[in-house]
N, C-alpha and C. Protein backbone atom coordinates (compact mmCIF):
# COMPACT_ATOMS: atom_id res chain seq x y z
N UNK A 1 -35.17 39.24 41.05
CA UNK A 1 -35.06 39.94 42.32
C UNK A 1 -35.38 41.42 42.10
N UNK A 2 -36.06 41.97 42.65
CA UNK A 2 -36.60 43.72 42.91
C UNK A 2 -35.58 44.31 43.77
N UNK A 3 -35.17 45.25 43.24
CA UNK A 3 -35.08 46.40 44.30
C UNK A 3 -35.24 46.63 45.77
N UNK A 4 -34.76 47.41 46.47
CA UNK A 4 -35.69 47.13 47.85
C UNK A 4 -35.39 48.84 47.99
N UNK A 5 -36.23 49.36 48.57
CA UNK A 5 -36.57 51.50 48.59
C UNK A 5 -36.43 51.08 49.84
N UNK A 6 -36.33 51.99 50.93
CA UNK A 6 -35.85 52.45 51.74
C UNK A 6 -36.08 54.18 51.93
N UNK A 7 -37.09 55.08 52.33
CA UNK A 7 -38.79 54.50 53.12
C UNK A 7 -39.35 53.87 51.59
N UNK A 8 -40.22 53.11 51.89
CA UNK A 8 -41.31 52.71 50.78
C UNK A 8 -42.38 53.86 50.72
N UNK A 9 -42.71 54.67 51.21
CA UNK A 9 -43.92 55.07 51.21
C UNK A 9 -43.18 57.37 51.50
N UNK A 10 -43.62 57.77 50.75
CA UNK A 10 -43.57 58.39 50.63
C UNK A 10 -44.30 59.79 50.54
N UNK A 11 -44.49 60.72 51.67
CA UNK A 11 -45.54 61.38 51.82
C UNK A 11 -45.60 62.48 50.35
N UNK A 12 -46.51 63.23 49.87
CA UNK A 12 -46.87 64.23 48.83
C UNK A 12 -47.78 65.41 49.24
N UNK A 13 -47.09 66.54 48.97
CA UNK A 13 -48.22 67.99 49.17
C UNK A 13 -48.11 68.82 47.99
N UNK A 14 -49.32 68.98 47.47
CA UNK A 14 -49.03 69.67 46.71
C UNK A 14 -51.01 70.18 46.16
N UNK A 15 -51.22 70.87 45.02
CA UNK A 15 -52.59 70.98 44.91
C UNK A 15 -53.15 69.90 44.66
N UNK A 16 -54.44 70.08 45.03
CA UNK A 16 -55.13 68.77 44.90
C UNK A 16 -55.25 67.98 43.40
N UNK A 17 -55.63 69.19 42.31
CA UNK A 17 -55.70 69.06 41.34
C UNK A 17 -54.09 68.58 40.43
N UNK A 18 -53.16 68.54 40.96
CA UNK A 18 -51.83 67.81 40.83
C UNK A 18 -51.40 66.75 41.56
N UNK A 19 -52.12 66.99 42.24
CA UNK A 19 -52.19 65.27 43.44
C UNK A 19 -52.91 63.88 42.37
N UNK A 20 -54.35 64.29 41.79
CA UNK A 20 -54.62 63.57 41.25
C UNK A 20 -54.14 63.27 40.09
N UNK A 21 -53.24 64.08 39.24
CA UNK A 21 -52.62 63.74 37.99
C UNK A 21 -51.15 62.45 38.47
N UNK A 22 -51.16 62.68 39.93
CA UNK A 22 -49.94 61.44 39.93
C UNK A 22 -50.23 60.00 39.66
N UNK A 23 -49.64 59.25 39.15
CA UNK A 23 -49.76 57.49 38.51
C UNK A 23 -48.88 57.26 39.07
N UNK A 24 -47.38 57.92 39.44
CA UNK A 24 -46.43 56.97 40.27
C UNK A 24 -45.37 57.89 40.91
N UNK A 25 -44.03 57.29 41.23
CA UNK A 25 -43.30 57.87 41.67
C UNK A 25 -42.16 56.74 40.93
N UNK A 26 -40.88 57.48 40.19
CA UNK A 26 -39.57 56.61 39.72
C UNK A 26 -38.65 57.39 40.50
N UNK A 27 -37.51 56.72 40.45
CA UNK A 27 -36.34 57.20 40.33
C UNK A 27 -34.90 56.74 39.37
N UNK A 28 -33.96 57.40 39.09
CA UNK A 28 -33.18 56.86 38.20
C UNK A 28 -32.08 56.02 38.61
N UNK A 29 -32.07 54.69 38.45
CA UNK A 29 -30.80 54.34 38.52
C UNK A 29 -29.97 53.68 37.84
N UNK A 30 -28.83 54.01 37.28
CA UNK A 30 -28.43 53.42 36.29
C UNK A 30 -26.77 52.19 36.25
N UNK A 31 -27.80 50.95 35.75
CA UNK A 31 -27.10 49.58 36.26
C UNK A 31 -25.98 49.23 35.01
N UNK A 32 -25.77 50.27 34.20
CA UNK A 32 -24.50 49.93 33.17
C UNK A 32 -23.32 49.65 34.10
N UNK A 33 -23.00 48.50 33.53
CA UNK A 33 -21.73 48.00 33.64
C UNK A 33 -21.31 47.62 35.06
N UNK A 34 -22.58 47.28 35.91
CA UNK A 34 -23.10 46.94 37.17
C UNK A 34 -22.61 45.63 37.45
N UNK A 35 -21.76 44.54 38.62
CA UNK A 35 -21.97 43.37 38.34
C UNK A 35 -21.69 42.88 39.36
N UNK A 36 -22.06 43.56 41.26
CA UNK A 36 -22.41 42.97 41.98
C UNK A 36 -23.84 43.76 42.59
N UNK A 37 -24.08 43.09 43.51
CA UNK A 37 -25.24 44.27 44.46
C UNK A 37 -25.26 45.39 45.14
N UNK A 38 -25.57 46.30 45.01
CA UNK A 38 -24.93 47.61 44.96
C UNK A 38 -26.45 48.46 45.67
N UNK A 39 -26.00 49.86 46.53
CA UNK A 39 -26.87 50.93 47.00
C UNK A 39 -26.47 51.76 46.84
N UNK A 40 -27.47 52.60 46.51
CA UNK A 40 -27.62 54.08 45.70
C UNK A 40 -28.53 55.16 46.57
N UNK A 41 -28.06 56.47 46.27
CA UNK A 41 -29.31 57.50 46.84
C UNK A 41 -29.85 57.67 45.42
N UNK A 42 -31.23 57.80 45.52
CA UNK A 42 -31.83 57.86 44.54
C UNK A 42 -33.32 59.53 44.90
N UNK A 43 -32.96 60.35 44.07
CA UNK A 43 -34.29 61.42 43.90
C UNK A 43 -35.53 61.43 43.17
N UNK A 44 -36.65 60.82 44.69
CA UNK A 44 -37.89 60.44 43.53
C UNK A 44 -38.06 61.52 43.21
N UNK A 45 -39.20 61.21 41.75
CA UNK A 45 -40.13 61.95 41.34
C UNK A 45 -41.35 61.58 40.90
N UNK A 46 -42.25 62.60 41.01
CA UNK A 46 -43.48 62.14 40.68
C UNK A 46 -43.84 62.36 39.15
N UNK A 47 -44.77 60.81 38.86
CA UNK A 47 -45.01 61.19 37.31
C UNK A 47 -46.32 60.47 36.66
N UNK A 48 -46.93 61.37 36.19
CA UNK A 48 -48.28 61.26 35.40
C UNK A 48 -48.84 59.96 35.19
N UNK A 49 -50.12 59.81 34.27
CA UNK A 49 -50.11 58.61 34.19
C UNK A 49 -49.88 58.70 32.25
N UNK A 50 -49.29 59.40 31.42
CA UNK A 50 -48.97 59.54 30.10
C UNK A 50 -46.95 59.76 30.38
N UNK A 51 -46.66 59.59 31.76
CA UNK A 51 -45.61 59.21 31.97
C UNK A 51 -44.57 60.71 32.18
N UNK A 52 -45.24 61.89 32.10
CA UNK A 52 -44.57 63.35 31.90
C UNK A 52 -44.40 63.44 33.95
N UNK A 53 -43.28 64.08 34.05
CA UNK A 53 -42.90 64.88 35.37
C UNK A 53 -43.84 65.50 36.16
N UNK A 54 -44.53 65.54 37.28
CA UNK A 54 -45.51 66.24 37.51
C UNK A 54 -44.53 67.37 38.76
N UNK A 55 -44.68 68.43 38.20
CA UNK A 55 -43.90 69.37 39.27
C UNK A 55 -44.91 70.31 39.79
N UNK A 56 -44.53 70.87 40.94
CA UNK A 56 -45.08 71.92 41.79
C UNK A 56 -45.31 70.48 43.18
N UNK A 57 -44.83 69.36 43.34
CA UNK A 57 -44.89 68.61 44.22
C UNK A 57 -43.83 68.71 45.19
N UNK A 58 -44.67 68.70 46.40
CA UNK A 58 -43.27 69.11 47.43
C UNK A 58 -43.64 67.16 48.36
N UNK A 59 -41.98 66.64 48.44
CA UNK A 59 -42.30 65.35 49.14
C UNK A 59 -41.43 65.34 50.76
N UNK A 60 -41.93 64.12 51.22
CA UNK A 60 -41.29 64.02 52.37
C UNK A 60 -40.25 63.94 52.98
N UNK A 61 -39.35 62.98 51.63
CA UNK A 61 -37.81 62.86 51.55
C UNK A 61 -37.55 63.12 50.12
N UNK A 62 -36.24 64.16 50.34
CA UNK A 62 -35.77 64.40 48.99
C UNK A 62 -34.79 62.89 48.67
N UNK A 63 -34.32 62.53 49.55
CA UNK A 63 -33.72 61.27 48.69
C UNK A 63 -34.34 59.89 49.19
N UNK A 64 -34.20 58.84 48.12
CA UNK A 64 -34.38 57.40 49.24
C UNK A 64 -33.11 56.67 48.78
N UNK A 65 -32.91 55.72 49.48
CA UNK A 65 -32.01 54.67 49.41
C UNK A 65 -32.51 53.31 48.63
N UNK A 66 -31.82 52.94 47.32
CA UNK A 66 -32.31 51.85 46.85
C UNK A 66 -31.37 50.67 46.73
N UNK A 67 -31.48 49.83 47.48
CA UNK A 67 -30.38 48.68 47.28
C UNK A 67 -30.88 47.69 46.00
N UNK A 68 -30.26 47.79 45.34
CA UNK A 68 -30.20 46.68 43.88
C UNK A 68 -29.46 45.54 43.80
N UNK A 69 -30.17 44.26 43.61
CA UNK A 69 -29.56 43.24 43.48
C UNK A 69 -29.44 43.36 42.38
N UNK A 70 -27.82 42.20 42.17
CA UNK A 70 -27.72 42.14 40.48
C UNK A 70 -27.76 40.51 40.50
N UNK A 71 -28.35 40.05 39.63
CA UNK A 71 -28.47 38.16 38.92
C UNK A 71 -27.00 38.22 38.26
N UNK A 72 -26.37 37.46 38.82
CA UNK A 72 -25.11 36.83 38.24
C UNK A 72 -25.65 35.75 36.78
N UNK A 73 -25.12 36.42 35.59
CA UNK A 73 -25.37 35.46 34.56
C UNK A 73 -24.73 34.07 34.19
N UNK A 74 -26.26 33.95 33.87
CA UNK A 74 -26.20 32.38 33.82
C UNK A 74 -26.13 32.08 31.93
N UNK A 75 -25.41 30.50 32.01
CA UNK A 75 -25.34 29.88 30.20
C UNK A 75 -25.76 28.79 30.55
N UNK A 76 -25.91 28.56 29.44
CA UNK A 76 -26.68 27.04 28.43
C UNK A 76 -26.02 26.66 27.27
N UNK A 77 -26.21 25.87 26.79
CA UNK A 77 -25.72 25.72 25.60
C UNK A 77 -27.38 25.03 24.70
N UNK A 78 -27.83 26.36 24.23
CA UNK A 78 -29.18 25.85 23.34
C UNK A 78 -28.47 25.59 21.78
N UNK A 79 -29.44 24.05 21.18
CA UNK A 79 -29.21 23.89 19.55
C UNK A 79 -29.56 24.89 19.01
N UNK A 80 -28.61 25.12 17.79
CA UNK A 80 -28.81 26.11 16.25
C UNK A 80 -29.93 25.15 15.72
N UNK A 81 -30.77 25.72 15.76
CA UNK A 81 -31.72 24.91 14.83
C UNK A 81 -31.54 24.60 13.11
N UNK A 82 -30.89 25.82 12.92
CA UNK A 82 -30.44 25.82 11.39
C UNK A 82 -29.40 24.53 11.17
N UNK A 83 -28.67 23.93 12.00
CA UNK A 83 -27.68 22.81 12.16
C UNK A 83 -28.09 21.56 11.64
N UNK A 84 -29.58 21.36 12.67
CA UNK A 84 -30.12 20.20 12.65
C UNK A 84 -31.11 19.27 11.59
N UNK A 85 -31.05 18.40 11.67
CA UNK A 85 -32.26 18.34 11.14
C UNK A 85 -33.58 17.85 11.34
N UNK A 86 -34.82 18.11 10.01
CA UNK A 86 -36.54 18.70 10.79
C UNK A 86 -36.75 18.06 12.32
N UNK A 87 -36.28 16.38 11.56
CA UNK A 87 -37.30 15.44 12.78
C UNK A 87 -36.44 15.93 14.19
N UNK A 88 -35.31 16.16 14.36
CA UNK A 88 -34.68 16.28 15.47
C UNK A 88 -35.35 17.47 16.12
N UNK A 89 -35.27 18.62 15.04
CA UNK A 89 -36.14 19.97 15.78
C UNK A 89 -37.40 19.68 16.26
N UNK A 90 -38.12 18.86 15.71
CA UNK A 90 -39.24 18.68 15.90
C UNK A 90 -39.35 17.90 17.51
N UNK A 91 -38.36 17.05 17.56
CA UNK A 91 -38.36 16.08 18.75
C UNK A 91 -37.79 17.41 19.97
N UNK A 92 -36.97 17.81 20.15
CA UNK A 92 -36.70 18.89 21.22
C UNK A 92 -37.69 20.26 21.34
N UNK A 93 -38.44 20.49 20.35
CA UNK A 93 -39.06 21.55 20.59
C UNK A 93 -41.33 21.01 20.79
N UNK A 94 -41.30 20.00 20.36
CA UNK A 94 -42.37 19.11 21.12
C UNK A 94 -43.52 19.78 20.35
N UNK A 95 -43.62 19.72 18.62
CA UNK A 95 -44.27 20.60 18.52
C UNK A 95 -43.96 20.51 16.99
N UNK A 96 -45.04 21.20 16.11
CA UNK A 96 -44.60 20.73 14.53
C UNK A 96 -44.31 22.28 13.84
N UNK A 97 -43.19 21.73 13.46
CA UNK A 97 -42.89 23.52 12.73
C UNK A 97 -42.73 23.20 11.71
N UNK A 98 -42.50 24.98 10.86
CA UNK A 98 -42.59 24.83 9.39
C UNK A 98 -41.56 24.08 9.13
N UNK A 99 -41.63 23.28 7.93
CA UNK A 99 -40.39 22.88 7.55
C UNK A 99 -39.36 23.44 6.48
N UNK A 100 -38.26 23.62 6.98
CA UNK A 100 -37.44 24.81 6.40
C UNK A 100 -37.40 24.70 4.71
N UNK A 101 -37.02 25.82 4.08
CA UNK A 101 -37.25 25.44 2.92
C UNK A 101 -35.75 25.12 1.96
């Protein structure tokens, strides 16, 4: 699941010759220790395409709104392969591997 911005589109003025150094626009948000779906104000910025800050840019909105879904984690229970043995690995993974030494 993505993100969803809130405007998407975002106007830019600035010199021309710094207009064309833009590759994108981020903002920061930080999902530590995050563990339902959650909205944030977030302050874009514009940034290069070698990934550096491009400043002297004046934008349309100083903030946007980003609603973040979070994926509730999911389990399995996958084999230790080290457990088993070859022919069995061989039969679940559908496919001929080295054989351990």
């Amino acid at each position: 699941m993505n993100p969803t911005i809130t405007p998407n589109v975002i106007e830019l003025e600035a010199a021309e010759s710094v207009i064309y150094k833009i590759e994108k626009g981020r903002g920061r948000v930080d999902v530590d220790g995050i563990s339902e779906d959650f909205t944030i104000s977030v302050t874009p910025q514009a940034y290069d395409y070698s990934g550096s800050l491009v400043t002297g840019v004046s934008m349309s909105v100083q903030q946007v709104q980003v609603k973040v879904p979070v994926e509730k984690p999911k389990s399995c229970r996958l084999p230790l392969l080290r457990q088993m043995p070859y022919r069995q690995i061989m039969n679940i993974w559908g496919q001929r591997l080295a054989r351990p030494v």
